[in-house]
N, C-alpha and C. Protein backbone atom coordinates (compact mmCIF):
# COMPACT_ATOMS: atom_id res chain seq x y z
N UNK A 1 -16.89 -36.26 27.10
CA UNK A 1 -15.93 -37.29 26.76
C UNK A 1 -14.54 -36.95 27.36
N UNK A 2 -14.29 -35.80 27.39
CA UNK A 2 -12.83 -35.22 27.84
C UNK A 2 -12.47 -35.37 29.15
N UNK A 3 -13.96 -35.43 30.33
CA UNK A 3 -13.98 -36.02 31.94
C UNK A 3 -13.49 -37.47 31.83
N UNK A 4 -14.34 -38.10 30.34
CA UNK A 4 -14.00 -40.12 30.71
C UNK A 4 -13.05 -39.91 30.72
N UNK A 5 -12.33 -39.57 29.40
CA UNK A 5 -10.99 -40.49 28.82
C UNK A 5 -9.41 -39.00 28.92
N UNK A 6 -8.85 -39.06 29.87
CA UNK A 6 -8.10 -38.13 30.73
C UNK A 6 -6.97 -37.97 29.19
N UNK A 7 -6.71 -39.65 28.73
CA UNK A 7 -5.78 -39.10 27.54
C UNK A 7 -6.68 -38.43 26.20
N UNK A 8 -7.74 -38.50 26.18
CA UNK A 8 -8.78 -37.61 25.06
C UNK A 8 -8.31 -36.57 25.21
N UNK A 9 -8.37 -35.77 26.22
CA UNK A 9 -8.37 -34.38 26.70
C UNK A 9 -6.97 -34.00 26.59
N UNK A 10 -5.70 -34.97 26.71
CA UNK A 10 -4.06 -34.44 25.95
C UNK A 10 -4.47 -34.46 24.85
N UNK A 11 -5.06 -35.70 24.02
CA UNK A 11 -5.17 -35.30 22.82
C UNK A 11 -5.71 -34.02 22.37
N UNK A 12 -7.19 -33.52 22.76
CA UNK A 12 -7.51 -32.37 21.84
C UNK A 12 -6.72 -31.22 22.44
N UNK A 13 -5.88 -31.44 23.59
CA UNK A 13 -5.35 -30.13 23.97
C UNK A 13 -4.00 -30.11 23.18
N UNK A 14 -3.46 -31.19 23.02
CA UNK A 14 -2.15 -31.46 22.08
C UNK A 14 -2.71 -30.40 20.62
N UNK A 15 -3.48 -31.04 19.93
CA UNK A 15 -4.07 -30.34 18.64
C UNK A 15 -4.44 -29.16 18.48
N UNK A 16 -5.38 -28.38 19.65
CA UNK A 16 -5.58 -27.13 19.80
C UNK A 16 -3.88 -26.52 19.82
N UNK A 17 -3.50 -27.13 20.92
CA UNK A 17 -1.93 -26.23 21.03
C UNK A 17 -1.07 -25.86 19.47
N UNK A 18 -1.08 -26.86 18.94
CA UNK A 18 -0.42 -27.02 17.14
C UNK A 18 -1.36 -26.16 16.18
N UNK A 19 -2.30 -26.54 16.75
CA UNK A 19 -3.01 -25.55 15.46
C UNK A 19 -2.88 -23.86 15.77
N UNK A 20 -2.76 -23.66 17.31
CA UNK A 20 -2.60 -22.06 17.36
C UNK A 20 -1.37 -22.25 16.49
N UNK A 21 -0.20 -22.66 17.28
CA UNK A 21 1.29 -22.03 16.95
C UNK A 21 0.82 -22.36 15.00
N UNK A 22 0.45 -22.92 14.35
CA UNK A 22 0.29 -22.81 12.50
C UNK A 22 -0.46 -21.99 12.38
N UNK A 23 -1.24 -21.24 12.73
CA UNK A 23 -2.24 -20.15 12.60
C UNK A 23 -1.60 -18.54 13.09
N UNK A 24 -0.50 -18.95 14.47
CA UNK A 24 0.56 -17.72 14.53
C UNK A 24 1.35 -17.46 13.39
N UNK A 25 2.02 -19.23 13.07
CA UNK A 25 2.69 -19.08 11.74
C UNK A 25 2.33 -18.83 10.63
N UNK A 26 1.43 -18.23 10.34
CA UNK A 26 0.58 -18.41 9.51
C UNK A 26 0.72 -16.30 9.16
N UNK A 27 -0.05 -16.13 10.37
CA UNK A 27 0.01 -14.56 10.26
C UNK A 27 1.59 -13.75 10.04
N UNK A 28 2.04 -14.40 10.86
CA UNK A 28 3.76 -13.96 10.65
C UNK A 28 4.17 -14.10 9.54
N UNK A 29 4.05 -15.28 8.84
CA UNK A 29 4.71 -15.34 7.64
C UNK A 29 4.32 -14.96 6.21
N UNK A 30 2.74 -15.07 5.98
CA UNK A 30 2.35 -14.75 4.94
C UNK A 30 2.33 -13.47 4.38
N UNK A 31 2.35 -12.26 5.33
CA UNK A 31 2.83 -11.37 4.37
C UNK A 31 4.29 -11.07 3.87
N UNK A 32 5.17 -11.50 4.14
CA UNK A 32 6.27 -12.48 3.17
C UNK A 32 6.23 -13.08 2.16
N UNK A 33 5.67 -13.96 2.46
CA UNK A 33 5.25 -14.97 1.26
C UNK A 33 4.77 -14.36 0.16
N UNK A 34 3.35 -13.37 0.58
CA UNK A 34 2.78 -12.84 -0.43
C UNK A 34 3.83 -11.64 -1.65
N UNK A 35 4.42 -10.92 -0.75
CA UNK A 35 5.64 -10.21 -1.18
C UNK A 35 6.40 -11.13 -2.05
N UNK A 36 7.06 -12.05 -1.37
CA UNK A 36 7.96 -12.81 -2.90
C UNK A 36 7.37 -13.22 -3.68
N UNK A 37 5.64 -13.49 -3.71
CA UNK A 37 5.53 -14.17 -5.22
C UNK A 37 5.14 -13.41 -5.93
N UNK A 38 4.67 -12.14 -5.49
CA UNK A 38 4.35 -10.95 -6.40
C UNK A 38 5.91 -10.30 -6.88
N UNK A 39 7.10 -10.61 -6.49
CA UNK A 39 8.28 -10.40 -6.85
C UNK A 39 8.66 -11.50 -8.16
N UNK A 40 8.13 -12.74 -8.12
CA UNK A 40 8.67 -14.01 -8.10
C UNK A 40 7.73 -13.80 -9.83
N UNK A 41 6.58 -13.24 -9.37
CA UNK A 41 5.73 -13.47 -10.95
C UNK A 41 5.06 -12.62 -10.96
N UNK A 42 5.42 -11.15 -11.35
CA UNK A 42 5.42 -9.84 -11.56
C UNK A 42 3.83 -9.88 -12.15
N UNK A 43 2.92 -8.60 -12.32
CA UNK A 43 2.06 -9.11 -13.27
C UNK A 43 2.34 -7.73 -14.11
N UNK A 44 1.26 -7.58 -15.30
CA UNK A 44 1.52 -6.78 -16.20
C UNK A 44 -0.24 -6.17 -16.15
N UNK A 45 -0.71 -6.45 -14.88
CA UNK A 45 -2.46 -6.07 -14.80
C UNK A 45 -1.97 -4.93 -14.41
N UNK A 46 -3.19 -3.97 -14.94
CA UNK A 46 -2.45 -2.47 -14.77
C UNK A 46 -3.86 -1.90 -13.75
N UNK A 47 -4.99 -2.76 -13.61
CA UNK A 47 -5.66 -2.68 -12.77
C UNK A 47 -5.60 -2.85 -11.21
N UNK A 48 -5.94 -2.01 -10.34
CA UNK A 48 -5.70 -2.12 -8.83
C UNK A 48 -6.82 -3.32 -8.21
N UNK A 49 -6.26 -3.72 -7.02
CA UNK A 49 -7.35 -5.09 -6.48
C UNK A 49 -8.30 -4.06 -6.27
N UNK A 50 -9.52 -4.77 -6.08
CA UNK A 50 -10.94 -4.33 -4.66
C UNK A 50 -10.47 -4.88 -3.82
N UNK A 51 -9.58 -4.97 -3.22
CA UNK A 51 -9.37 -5.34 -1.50
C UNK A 51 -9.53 -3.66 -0.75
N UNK A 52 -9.37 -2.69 -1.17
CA UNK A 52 -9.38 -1.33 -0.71
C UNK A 52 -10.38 -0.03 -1.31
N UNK A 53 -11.15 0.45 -0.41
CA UNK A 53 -12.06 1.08 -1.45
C UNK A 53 -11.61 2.53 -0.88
N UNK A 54 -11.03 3.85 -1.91
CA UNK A 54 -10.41 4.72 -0.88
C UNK A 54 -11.72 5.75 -0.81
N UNK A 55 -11.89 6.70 0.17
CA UNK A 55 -12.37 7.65 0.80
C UNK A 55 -12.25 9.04 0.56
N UNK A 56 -11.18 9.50 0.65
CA UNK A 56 -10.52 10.72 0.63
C UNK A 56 -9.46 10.87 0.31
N UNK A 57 -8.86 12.21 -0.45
CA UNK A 57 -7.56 11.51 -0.72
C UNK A 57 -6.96 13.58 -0.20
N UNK A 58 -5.98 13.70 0.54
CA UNK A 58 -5.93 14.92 1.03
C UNK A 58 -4.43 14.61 0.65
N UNK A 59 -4.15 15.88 -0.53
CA UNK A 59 -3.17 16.00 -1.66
C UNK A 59 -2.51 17.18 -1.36
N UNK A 60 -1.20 17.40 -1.36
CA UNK A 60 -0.27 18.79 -1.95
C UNK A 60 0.87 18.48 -2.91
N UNK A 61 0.75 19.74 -3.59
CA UNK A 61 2.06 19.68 -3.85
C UNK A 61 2.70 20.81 -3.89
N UNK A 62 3.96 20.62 -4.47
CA UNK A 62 5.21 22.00 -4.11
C UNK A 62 5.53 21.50 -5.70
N UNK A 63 5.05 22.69 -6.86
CA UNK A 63 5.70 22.63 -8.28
C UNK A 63 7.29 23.91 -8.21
N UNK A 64 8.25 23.17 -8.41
CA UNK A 64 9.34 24.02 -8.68
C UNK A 64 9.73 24.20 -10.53
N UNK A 65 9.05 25.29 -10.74
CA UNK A 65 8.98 25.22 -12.41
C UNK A 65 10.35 25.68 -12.98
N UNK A 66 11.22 26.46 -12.56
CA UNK A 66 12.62 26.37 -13.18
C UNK A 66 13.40 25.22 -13.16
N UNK A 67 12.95 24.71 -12.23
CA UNK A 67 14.20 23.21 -12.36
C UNK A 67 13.34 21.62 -12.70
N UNK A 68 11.92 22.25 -12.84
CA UNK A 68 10.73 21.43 -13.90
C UNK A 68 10.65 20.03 -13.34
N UNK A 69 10.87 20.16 -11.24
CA UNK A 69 10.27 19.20 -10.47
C UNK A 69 9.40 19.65 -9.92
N UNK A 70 8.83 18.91 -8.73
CA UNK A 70 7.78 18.81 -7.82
C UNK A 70 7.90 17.77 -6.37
N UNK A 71 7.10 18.15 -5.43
CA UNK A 71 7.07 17.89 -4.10
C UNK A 71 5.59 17.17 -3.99
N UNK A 72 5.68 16.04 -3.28
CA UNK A 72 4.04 16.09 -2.74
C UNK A 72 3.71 14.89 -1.49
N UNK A 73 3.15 15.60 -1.23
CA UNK A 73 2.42 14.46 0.37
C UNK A 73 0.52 13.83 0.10
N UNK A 74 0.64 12.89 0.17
CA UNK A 74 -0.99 12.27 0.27
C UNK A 74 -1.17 11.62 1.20
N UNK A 75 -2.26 11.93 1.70
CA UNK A 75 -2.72 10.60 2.90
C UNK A 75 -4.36 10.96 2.42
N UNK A 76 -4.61 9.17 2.07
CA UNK A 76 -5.25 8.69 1.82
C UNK A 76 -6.20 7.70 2.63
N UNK A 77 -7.18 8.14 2.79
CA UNK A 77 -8.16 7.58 3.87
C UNK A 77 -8.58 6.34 3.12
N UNK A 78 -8.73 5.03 3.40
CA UNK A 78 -9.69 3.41 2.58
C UNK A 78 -9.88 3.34 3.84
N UNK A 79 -11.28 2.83 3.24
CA UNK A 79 -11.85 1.41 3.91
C UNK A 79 -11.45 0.00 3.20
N UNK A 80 -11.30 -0.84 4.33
CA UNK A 80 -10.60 -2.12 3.90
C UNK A 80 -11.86 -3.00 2.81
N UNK A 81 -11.84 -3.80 2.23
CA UNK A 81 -13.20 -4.13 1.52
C UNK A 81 -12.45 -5.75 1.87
N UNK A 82 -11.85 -6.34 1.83
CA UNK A 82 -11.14 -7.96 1.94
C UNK A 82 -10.06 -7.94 2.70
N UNK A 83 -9.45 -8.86 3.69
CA UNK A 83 -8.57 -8.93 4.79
C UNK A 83 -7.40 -8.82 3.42
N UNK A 84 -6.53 -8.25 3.77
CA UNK A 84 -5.26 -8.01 2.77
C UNK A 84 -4.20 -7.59 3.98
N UNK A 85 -2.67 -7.63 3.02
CA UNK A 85 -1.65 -7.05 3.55
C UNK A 85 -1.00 -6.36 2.75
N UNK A 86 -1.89 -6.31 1.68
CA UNK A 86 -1.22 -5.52 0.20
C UNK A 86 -1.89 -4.09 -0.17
N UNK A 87 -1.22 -3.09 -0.20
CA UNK A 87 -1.80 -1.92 -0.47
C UNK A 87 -1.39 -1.46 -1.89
N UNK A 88 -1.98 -1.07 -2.75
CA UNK A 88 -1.33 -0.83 -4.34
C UNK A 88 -2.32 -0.26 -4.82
N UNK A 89 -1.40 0.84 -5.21
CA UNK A 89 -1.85 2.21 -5.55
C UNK A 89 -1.08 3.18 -6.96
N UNK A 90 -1.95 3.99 -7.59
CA UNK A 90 -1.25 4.47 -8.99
C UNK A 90 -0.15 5.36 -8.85
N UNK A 91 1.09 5.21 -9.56
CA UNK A 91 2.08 5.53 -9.54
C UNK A 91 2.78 6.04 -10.12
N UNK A 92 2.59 6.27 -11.37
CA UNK A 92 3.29 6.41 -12.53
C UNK A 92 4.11 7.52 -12.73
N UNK A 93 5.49 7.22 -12.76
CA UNK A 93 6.77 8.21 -12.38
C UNK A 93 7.03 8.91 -11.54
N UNK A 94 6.63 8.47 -10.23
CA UNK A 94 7.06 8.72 -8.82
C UNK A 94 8.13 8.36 -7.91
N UNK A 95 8.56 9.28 -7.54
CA UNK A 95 9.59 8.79 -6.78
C UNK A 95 9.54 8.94 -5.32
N UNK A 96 9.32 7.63 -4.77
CA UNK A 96 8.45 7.54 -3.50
C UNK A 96 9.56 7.77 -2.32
N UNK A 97 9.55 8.56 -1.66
CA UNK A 97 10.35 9.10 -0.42
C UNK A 97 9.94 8.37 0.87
N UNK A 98 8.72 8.29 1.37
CA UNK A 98 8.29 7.55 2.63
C UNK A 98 6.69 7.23 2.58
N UNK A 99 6.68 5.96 3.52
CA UNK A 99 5.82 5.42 3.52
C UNK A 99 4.91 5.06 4.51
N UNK A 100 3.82 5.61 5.34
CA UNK A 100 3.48 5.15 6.50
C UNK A 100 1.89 4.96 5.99
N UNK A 101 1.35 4.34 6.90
CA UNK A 101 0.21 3.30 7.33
C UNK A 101 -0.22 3.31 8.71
N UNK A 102 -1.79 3.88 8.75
CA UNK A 102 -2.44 3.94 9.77
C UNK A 102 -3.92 3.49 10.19
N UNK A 103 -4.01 2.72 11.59
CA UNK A 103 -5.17 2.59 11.86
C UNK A 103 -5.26 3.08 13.52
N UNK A 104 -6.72 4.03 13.81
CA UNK A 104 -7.12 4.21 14.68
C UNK A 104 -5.84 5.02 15.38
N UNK A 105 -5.18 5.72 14.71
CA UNK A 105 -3.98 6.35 15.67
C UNK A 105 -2.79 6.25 15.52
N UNK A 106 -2.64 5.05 14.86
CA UNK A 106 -1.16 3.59 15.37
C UNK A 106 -1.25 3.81 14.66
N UNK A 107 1.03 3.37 13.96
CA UNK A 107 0.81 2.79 12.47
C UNK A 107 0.89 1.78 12.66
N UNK A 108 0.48 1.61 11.21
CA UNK A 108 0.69 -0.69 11.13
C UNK A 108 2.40 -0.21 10.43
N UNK A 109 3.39 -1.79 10.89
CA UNK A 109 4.23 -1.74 10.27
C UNK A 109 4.31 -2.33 8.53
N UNK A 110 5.24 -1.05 7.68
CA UNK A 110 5.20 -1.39 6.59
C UNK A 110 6.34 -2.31 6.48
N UNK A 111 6.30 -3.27 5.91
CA UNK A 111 7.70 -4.38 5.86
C UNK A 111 8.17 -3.85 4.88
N UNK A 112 7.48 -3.24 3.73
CA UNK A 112 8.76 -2.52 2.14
C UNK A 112 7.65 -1.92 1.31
N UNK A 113 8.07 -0.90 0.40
CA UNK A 113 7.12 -0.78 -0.84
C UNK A 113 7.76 -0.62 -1.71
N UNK A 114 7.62 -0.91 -3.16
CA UNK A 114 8.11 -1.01 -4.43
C UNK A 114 7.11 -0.13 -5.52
N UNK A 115 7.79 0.85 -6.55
CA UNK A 115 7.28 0.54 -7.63
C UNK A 115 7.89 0.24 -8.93
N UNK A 116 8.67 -0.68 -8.41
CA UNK A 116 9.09 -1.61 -9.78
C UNK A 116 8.72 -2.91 -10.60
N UNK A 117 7.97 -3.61 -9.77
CA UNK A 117 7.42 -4.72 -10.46
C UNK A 117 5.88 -4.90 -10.99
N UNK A 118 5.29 -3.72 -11.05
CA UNK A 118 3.85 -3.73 -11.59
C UNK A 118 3.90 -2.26 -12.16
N UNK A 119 3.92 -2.39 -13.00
CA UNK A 119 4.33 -1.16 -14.55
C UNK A 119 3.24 0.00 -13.20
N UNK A 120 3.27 1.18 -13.08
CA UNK A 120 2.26 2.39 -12.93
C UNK A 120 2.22 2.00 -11.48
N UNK A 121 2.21 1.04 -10.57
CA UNK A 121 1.95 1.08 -9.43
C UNK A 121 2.59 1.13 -8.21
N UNK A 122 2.36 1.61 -7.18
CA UNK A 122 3.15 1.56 -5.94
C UNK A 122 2.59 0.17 -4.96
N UNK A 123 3.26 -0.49 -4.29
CA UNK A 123 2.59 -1.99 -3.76
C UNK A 123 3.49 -1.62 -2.74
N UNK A 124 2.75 -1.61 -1.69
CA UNK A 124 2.95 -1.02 -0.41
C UNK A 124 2.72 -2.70 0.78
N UNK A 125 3.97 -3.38 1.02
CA UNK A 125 3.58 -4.94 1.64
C UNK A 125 3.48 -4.40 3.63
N UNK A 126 2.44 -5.02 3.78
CA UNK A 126 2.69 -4.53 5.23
C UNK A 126 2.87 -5.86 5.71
N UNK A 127 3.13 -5.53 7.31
CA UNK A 127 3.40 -6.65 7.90
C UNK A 127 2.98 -7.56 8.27
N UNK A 128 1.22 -6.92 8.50
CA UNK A 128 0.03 -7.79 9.44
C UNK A 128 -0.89 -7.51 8.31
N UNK A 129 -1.87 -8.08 8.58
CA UNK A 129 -3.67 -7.92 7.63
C UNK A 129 -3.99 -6.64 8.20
N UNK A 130 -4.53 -5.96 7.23
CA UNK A 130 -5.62 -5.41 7.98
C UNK A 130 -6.98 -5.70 7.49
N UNK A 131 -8.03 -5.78 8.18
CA UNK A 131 -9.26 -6.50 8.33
C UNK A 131 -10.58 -6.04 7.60
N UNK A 132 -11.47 -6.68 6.77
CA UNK A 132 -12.37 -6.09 6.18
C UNK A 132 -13.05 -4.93 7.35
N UNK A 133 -13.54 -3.92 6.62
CA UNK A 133 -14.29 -3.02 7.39
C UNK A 133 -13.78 -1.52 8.08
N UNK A 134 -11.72 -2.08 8.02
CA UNK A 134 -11.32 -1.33 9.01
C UNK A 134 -11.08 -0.03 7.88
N UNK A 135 -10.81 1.10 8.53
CA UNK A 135 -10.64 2.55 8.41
C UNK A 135 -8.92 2.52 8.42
N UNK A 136 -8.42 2.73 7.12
CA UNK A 136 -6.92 2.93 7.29
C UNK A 136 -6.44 4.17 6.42
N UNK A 137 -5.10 4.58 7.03
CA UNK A 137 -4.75 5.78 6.17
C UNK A 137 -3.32 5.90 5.28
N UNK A 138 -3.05 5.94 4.05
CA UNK A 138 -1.47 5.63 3.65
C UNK A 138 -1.06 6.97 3.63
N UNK A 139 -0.15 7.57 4.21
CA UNK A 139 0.89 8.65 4.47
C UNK A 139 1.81 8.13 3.35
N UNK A 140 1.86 8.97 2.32
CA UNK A 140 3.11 8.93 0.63
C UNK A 140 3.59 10.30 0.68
N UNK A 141 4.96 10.51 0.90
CA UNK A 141 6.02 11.46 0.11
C UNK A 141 6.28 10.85 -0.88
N UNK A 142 6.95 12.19 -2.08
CA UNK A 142 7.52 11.57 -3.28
C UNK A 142 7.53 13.06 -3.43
N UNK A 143 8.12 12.63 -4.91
CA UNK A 143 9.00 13.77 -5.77
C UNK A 143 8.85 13.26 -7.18
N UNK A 144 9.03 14.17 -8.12
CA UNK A 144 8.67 13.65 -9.37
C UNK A 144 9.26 14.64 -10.31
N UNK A 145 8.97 14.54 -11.47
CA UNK A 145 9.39 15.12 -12.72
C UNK A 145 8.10 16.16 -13.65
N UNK A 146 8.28 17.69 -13.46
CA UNK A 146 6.88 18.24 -14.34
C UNK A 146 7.54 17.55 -15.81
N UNK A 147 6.49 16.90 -16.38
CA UNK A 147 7.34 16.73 -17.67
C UNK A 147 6.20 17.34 -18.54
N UNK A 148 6.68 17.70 -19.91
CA UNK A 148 6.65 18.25 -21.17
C UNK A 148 5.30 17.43 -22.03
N UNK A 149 4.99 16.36 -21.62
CA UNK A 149 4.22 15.24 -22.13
C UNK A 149 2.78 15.47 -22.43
N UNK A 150 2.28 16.19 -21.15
CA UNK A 150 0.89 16.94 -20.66
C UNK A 150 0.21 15.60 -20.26
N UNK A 151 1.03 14.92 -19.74
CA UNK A 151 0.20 13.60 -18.58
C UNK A 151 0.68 14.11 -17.28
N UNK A 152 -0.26 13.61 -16.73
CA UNK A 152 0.17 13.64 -15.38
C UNK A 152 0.40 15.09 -14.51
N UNK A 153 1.06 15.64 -13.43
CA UNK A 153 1.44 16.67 -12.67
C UNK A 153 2.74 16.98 -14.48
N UNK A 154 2.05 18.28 -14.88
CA UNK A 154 2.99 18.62 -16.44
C UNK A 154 3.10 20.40 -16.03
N UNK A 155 3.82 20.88 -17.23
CA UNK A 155 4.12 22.45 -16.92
C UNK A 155 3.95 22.32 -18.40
N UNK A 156 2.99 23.56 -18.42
CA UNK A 156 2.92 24.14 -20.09
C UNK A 156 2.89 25.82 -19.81
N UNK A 157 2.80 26.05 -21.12
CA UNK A 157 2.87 28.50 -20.91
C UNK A 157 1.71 28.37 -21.53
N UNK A 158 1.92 29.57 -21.67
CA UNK A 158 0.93 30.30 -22.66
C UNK A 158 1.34 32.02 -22.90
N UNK A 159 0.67 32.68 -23.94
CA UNK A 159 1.41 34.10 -24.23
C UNK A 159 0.08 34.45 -23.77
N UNK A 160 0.96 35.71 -22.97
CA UNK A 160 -0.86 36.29 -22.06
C UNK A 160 -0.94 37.59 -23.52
N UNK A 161 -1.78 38.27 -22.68
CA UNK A 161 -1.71 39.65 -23.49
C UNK A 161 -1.02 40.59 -24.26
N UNK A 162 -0.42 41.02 -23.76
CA UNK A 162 1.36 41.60 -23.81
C UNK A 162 1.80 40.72 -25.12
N UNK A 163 1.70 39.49 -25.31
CA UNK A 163 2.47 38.59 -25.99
C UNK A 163 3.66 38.35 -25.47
N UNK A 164 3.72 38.38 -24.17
CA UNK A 164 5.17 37.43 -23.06
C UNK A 164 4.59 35.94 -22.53
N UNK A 165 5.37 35.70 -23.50
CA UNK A 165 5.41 33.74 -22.75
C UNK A 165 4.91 33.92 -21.29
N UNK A 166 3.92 32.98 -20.72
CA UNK A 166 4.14 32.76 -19.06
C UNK A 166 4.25 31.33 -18.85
């Protein structure tokens, strides 16, 4: 039909052309979008999505027990399980220093991460999707508090032998 009718063929080429550029707009903007409405209408689910199923999780830390902080680095290997741009992960009284994101080598760019609007969690917004199936890695510094509580990274003694506090 597109040989008969010469204006058919502007037409579907007109439409193809519009529908890429809303489908560019589309990728560009929505992880934005998604970011303000998770700003916009906070939730109080203390559960993480299945969009990410993690792998490995390769942990340190640095406990400084006189001044009753701590140091630590994770990078965390997922597989993607649903196309997302949202990474969110447990958090609870961290104080997050840096943030990177990797696939195959590259990072993906992170546009921001927060953990203030979902009680316990870190929500890590990236810029682009990344794609069911794919192999990604989150690079987290932070710093934190040993606290007294016995949750979490805590400092407690005990009297050894001797009967001296350790």
């Amino acid at each position: 039909m597109v040989q008969k009718e010469p204006e058919f063929e502007n037409s579907v080429t007109f439409y193809l052309a519009t529908a890429k550029n809303e489908f560019d707009w589309y990728e560009r903007k929505v992880p934005g979008i998604f970011k303000a409405l998770d700003n916009l209408f906070p939730s109080n689910v203390y559960r993480l999505p299945k969009t990410l199923n993690p792998n490995l999780y390769n942990i340190s830390l640095t406990p400084f027990m006189k001044e009753g902080t701590f140091i630590g680095k994770v990078k965390i290997h997922m597989t993607v399980q649903e196309n997302t741009t949202l990474i969110a992960l447990n958090a609870h009284k961290l104080n997050i220093l840096s943030v990177k994101v990797f696939r195959n080598d590259s990072e993906i760019n992170v546009q921001s991460y927060t953990t203030k609007h979902i009680p316990q969690q870190l929500r890590i917004y990236l810029s682009s999707y990344v794609h069911t199936n794919e192999k990604i890695i989150a690079e987290i510094q932070f710093n934190g508090i040993l606290n007294d509580e016995m949750t979490g990274f805590y400092r407690s003694s005990y009297i050894d032998s001797d009967g001296v506090q350790q």
